[in-house]
Protein backbone atom coordinates (compact mmCIF):
# COMPACT_ATOMS: atom_id res chain seq x y z
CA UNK A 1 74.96 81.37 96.15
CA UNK A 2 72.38 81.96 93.29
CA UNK A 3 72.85 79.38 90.46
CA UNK A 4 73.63 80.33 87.04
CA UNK A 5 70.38 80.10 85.74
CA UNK A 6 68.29 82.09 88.36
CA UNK A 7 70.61 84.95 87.59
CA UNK A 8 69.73 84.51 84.09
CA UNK A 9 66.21 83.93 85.05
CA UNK A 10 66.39 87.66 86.80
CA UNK A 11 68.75 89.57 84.05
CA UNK A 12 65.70 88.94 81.64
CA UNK A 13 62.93 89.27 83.51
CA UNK A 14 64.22 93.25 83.54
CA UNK A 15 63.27 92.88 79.35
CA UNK A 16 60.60 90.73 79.86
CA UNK A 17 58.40 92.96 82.33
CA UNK A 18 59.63 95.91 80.48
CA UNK A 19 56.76 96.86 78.02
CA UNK A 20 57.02 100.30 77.50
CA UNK A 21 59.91 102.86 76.95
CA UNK A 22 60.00 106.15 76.49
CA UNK A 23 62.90 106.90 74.60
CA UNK A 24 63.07 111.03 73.81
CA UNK A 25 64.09 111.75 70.31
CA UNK A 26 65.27 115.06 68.94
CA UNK A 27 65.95 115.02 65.24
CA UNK A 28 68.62 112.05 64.60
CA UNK A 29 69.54 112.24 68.23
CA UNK A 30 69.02 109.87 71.18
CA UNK A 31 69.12 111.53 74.22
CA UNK A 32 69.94 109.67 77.40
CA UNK A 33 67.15 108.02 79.45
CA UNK A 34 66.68 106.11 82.87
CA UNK A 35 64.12 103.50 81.63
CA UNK A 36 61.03 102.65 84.18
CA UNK A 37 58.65 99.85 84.03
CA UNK A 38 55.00 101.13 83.00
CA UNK A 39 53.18 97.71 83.60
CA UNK A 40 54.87 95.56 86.35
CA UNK A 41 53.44 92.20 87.35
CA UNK A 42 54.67 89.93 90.33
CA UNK A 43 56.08 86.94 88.96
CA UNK A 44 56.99 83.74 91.35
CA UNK A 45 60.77 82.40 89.79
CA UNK A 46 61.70 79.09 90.76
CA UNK A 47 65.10 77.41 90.04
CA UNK A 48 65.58 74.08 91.17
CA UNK A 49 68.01 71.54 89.64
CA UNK A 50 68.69 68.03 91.38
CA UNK A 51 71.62 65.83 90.65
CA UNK A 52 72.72 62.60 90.99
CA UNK A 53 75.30 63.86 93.57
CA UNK A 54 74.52 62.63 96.83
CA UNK A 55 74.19 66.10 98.60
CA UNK A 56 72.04 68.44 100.15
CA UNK A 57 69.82 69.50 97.07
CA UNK A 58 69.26 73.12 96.71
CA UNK A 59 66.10 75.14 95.37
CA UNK A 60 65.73 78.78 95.22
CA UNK A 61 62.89 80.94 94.95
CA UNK A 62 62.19 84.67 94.27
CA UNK A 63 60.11 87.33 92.81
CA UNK A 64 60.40 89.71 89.83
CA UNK A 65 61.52 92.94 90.16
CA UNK A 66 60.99 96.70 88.64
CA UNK A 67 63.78 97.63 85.92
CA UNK A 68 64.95 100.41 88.01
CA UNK A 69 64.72 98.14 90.81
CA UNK A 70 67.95 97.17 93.23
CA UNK A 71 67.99 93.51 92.77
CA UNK A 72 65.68 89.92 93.08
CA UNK A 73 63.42 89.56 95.75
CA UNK A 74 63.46 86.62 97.49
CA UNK A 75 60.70 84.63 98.41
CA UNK A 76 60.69 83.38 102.25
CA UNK A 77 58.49 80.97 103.99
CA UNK A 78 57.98 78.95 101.52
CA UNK A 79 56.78 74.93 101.83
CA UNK A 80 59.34 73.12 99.46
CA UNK A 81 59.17 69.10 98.71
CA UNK A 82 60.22 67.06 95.79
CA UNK A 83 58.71 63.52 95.48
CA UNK A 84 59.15 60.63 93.38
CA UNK A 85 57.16 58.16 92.54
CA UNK A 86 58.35 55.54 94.65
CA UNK A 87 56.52 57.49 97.64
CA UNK A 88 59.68 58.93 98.73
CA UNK A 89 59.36 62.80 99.89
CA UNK A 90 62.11 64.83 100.19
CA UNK A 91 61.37 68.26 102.85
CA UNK A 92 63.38 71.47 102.09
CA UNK A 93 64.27 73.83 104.37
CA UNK A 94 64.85 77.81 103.83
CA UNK A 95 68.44 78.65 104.97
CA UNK A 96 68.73 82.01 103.89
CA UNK A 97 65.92 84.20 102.49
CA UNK A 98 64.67 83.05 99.08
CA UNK A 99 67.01 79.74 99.44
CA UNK A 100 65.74 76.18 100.63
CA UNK A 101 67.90 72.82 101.21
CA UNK A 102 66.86 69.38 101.40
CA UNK A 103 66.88 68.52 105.23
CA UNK A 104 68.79 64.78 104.29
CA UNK A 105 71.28 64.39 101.49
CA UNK A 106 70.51 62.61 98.39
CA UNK A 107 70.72 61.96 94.60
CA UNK A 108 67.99 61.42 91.85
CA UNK A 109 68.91 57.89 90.52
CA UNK A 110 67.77 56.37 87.24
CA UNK A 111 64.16 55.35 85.96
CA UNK A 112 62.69 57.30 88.81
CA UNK A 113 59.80 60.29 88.17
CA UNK A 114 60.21 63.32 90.43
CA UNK A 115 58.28 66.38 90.84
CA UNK A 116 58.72 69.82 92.47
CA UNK A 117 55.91 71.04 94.86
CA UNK A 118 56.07 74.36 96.27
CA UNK A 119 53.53 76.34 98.48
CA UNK A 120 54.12 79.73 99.06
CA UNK A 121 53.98 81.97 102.31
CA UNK A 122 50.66 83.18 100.61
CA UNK A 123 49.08 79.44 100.55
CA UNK A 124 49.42 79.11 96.58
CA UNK A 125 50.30 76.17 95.28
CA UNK A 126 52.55 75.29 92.26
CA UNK A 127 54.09 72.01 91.20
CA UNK A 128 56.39 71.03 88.18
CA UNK A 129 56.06 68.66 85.70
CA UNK A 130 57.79 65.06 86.34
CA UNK A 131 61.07 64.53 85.22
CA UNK A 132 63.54 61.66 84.93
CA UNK A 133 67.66 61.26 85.15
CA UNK A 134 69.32 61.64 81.68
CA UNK A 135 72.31 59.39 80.84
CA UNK A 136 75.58 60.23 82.43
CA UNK A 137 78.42 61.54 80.44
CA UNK A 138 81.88 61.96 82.50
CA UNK A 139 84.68 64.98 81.28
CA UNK A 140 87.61 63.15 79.76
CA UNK A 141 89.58 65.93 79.77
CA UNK A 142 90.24 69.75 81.26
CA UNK A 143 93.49 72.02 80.31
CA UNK A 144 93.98 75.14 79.75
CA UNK A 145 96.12 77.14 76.79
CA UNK A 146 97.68 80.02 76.20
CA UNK A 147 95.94 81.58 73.21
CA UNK A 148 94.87 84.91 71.39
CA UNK A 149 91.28 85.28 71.72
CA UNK A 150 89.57 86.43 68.59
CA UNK A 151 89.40 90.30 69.79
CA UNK A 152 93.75 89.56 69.99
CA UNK A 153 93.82 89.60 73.55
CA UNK A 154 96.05 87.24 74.74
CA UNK A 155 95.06 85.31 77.57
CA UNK A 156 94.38 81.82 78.93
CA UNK A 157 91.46 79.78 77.42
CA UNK A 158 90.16 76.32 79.30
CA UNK A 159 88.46 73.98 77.26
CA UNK A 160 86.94 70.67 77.89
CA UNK A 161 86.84 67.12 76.57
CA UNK A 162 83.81 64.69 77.19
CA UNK A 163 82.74 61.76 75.19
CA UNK A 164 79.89 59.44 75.44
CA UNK A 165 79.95 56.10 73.33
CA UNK A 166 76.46 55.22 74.17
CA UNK A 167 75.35 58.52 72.11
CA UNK A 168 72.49 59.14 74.89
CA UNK A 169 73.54 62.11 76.26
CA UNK A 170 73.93 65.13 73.58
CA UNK A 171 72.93 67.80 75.52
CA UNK A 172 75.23 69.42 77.64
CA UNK A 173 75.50 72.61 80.00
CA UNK A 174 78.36 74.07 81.73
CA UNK A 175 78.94 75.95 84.86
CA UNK A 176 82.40 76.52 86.57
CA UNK A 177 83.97 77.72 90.07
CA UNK A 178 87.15 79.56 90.08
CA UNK A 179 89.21 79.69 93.06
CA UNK A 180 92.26 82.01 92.95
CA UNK A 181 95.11 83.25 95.66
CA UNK A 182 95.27 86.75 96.59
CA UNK A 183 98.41 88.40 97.82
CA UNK A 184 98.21 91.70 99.59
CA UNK A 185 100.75 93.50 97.54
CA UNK A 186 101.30 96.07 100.54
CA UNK A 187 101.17 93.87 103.39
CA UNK A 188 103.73 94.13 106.33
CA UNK A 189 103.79 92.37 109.85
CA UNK A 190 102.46 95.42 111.38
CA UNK A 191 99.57 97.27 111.91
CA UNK A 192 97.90 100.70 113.45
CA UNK A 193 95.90 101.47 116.75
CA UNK A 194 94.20 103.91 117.98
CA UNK A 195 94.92 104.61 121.27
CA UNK A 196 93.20 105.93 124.59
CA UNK A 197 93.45 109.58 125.04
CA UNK A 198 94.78 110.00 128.52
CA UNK A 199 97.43 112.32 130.82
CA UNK A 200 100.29 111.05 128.49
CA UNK A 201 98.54 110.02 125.69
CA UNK A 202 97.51 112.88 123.49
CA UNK A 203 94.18 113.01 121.26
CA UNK A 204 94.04 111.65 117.51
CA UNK A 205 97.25 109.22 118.99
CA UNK A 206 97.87 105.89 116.99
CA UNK A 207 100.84 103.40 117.67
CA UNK A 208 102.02 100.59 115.60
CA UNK A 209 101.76 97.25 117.15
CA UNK A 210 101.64 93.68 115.49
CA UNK A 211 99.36 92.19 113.08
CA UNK A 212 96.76 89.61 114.47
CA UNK A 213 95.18 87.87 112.08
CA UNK A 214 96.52 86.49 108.67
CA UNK A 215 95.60 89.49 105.95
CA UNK A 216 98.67 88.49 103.67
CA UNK A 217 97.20 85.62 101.64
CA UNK A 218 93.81 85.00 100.96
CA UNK A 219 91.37 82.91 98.56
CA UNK A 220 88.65 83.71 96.50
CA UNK A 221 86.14 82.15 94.78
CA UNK A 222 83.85 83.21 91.85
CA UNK A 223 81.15 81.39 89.82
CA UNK A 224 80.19 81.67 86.04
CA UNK A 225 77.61 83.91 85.09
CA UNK A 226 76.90 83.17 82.01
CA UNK A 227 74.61 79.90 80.12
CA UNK A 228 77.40 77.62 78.61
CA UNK A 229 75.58 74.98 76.59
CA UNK A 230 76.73 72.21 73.72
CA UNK A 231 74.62 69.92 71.74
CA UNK A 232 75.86 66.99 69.49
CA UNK A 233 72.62 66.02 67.90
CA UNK A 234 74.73 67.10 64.18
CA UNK A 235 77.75 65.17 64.91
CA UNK A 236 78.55 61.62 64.18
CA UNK A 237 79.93 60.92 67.57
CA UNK A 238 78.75 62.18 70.87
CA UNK A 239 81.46 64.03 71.31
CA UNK A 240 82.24 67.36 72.62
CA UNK A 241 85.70 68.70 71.72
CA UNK A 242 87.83 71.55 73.00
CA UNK A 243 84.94 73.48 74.50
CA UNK A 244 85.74 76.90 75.45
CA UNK A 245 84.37 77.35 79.03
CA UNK A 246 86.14 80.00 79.90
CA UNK A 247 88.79 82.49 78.92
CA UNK A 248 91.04 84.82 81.33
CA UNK A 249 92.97 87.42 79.75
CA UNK A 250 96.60 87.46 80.89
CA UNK A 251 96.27 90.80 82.88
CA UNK A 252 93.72 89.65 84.87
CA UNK A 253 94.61 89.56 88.32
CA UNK A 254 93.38 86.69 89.25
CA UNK A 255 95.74 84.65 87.99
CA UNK A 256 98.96 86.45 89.13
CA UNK A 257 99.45 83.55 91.88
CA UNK A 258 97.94 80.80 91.45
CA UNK A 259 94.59 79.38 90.31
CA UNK A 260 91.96 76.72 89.69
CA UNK A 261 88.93 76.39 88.11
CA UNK A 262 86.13 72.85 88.88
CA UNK A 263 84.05 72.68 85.67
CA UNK A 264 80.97 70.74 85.98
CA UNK A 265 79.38 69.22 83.34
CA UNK A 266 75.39 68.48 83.27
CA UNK A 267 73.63 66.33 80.91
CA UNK A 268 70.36 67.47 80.35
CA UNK A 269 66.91 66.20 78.71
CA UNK A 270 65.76 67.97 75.32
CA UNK A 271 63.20 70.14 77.16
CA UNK A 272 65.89 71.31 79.66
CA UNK A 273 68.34 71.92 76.89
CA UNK A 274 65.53 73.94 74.72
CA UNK A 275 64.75 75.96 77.94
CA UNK A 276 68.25 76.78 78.60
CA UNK A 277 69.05 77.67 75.15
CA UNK A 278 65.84 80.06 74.87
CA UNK A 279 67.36 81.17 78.53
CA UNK A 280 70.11 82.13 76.78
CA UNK A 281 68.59 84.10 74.05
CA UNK A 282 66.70 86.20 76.12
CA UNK A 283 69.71 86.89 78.49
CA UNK A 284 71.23 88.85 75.49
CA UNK A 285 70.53 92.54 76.13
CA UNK A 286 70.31 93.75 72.67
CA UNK A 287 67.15 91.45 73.12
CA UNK A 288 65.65 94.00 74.15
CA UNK A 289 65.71 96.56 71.02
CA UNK A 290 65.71 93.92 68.58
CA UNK A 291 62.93 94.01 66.12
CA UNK A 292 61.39 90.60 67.11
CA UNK A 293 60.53 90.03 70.95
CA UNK A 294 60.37 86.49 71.89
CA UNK A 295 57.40 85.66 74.86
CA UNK A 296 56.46 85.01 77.74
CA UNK A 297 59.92 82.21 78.85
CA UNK A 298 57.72 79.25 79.56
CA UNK A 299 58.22 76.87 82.61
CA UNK A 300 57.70 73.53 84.12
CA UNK A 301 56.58 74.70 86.85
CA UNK A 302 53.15 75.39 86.88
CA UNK A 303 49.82 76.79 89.59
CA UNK A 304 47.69 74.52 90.84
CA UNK A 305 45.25 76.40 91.64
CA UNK A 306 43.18 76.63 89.20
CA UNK A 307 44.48 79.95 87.47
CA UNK A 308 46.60 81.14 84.14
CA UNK A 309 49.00 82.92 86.83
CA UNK A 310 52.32 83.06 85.19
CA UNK A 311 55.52 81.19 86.66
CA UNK A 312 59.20 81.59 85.28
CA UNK A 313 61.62 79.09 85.79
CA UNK A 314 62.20 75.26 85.54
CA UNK A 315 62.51 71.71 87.34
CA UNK A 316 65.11 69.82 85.92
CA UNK A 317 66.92 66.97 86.69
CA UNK A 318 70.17 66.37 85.66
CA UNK A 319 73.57 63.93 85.48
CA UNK A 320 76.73 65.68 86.73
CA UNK A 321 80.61 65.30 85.93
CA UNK A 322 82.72 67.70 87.27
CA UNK A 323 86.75 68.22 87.38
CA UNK A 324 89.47 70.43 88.58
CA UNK A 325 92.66 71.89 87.14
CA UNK A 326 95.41 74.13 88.92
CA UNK A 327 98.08 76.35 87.22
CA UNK A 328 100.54 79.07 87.82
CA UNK A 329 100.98 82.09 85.57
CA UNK A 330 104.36 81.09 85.05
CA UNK A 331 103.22 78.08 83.59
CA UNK A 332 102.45 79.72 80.89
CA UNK A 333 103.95 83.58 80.75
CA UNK A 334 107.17 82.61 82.16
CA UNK A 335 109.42 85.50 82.82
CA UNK A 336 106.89 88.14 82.22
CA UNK A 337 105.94 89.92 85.36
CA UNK A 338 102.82 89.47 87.08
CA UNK A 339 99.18 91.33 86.27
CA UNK A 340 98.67 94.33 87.95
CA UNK A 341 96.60 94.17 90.96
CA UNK A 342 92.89 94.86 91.00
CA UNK A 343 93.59 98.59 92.34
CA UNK A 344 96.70 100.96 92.23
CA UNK A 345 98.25 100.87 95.74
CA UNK A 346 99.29 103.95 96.31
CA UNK A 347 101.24 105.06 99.77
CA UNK A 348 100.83 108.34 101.95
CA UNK A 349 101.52 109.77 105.14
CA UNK A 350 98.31 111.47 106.30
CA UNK A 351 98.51 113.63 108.91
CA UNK A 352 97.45 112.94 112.44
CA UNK A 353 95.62 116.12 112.77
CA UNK A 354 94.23 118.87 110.16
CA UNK A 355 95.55 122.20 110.82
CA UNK A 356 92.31 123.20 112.69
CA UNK A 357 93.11 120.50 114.94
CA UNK A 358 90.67 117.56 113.74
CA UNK A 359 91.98 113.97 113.74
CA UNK A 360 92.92 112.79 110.78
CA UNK A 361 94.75 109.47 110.49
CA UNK A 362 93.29 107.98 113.69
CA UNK A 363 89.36 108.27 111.79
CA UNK A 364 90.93 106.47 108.98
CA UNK A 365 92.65 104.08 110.91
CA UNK A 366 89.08 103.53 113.40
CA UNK A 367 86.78 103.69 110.31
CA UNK A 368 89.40 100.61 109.09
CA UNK A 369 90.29 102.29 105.92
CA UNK A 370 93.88 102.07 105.82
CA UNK A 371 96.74 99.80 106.47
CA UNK A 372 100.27 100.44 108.18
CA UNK A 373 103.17 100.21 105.68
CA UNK A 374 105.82 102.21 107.35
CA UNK A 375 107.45 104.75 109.04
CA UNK A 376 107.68 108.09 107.10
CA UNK A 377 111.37 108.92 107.48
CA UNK A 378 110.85 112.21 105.95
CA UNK A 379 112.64 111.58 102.73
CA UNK A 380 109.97 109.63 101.17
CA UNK A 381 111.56 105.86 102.76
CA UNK A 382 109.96 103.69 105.15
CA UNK A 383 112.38 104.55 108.10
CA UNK A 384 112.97 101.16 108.75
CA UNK A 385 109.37 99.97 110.34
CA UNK A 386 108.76 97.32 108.80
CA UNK A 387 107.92 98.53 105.04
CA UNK A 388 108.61 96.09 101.84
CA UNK A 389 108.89 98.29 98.88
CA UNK A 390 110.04 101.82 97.44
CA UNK A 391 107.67 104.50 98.89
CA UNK A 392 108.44 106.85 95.99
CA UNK A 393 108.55 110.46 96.76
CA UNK A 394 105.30 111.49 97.96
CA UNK A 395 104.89 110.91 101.35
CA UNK A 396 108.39 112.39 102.62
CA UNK A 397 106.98 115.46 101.50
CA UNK A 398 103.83 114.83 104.04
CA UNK A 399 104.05 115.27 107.47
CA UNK A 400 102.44 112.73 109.10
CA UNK A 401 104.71 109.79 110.41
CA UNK A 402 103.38 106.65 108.86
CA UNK A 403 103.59 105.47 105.62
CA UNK A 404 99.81 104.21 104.94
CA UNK A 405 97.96 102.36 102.43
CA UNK A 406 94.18 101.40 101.37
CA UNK A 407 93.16 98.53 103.36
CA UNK A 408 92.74 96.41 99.65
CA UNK A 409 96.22 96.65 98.93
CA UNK A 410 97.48 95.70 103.02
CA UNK A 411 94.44 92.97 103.56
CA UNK A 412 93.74 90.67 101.39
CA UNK A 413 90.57 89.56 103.29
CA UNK A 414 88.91 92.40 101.65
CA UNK A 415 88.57 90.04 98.11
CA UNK A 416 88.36 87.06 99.81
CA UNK A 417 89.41 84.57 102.97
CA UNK A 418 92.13 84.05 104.69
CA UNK A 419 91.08 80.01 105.37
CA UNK A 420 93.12 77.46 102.81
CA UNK A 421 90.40 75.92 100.50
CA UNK A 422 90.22 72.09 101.75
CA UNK A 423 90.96 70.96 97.67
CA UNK A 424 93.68 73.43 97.91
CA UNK A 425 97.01 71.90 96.09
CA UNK A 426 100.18 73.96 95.44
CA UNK A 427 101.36 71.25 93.33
């Protein structure tokens, strides 16, 4: 998983390698355009935050990318260390393209000076600038409400509480995983095969036969996107009070079931904080037509070889607090029926063969496109196969014999897994 601020890092660098624009004008009309970068450089983007969680640290590394490019491009083979200057050296490893883990788990601790070094597949050489643990602040206190958002959507809002009496800490940034359950809203005990063409088996023949695997309920998990940052250099206390980390609008699916969000809370030096907060800026898209352009986002992280070559991205090291909160949507829209799911689930009964005697249903059923939902008793019901709702009229009037639905709305390991999240709790 890319962190938060490496997909920040790569949203601007689309407006920061961006240049020139043609933008075609007629009279006092802007007509459409597909903007392309003019002047591209190759820039080397390193994001690399340690903690003082004893873990396996993570760095990642990758290279800009055109506008009208598909994505980041990571950077492989890389030689990634982080030392201290106690003479301790700490060896990453690349696990997946672009992403490198410390080989031994461990934490940065207090008082000590550590530094990033990073040679590429190419042989250059880049190292950060030395950086020390900030004071730790913990979260007092994570909840969620039921408010209206200022737009008057009504929704769910989670805010935090964190207080340190010491006054060291003052700079904070947020990031959060939410972990929701999924229900297949379609999903029966049975499933379609294709089966063998043979003497007594015709062509295009499916037959319904028992699920295998759990598709029913599932988990997801999805991380913030977005720079959440809070700084108490202009209050009295160093205090940070009913933070809004995140809000979930009440017909969002995700929280039809059940649902829980871990906010982690980072304390950050002044340079980090100014980084992230300039990060932030530049993140904004209307950034990019706005009258003043800020520069080049300077790093930490800098070539040692001798050159001006530019490097986005920083080194930081940083004190962590984290917590976790579940809830129920009937916690707090009781009675009120549930969010609709992500996608209309719809039933038919395709037919097993077109007319000019193509299979039909079997393709669909290979190709894994559909899910069983019952037997199509002609009258639009589900002819008593196994089927868990009202089919509605449509596919009596069809006349292929099972009742069918999109594989989204009969498996819910299409959003996410079917394996119980160990910190699960359904209390």
């Amino acid at each position: 998983m890319r962190s938060v601020m490496a997909t920040m890092i790569f949203k601007r660098i689309r407006f920061i390698l961006l240049p020139t624009l043609v933008i075609s004008v007629t009279s006092n009309c802007v007509e459409p355009f597909e903007p392309k970068t003019t002047i591209f450089e190759s820039v080397l983007v390193i994001e690399a935050t340690i903690t003082n969680e004893p873990k396996h640290q993570e760095v990642f590394l990758g290279r800009t990318y055109k506008f009208e490019g598909e994505g980041p491009v990571p950077e492989p083979n890389a030689n990634v260390r982080i030392v201290d200057d106690m003479g301790n050296e700490f060896v990453f490893q690349e696990t997946v393209a672009g992403t490198y883990v410390s080989t031994v788990v461990f934490e940065a601790e207090a008082d000590n000076e550590y530094r990033l070094l990073v040679t590429t597949g190419n042989g250059r050489s880049y190292a950060s600038e030395k950086r020390t643990l900030p004071s730790a602040a913990q979260i007092d206190n994570l909840y969620a409400e039921r408010i209206t958002h200022d737009d008057g959507t009504d929704g769910i809002a989670i805010y935090v509480d964190s207080f340190d009496p010491s006054g060291r800490s003052r700079n904070y940034r947020y990031e959060y995983e939410e972990t929701y359950k999924i229900i297949a809203p379609k999903w029966v005990s049975q499933d379609l095969a294709v089966t063998v063409p043979g003497p007594d088996v015709p062509l295009c023949a499916v037959e319904v036969v028992p699920r295998e695997n759990e598709e029913r309920i599932c988990y997801a998990t999805d991380y913030s996107n977005s720079i959440i940052l809070e700084n108490t250099n202009e209050l009295e206390e160093d205090r940070v009070s009913r933070l809004l980390v995140r809000f979930i609008n009440k017909d969002n699916y995700i929280i039809s079931h059940r649902y829980s969000i871990l906010v982690r809370q980072l304390v950050q030096s002044n340079s980090a904080f100014a980084f992230f907060e300039t990060l932030d800026e530049f993140s904004n898209a209307e950034s990019l037509f706005s009258e003043t352009q800020p520069g080049f986002l300077s790093a930490n992280v800098f070539s040692e070889d001798g050159t001006n070559e530019k490097v986005l991205g920083y080194f930081d090291v940083a004190t962590v607090s984290e917590r976790r909160i579940f809830f129920d949507y009937d916690d707090f829209f009781p009675g009120e029926p549930l969010p609709s799911y992500i996608v209309p689930c719809l039933e038919s009964a395709p037919l097993v063969q077109t007319i000019d005697g193509a299979c039909f249903l079997s393709v669909m059923v290979e190709n894994d496109l559909v899910r069983y939902f019952g037997g199509n008793g002609g009258n639009g019901g589900n002819g008593g196969n196994g089927g868990n709702g009202d089919n509605g009229d449509e596919p009596g009037t069809v006349e292929g014999p099972h009742v069918v639905v999109s594989r989204i709305c009969g498996d819910c390991t299409v959003l996410g897994t079917n394996e119980v999240p160990e910190f699960w709790s359904e209390e």
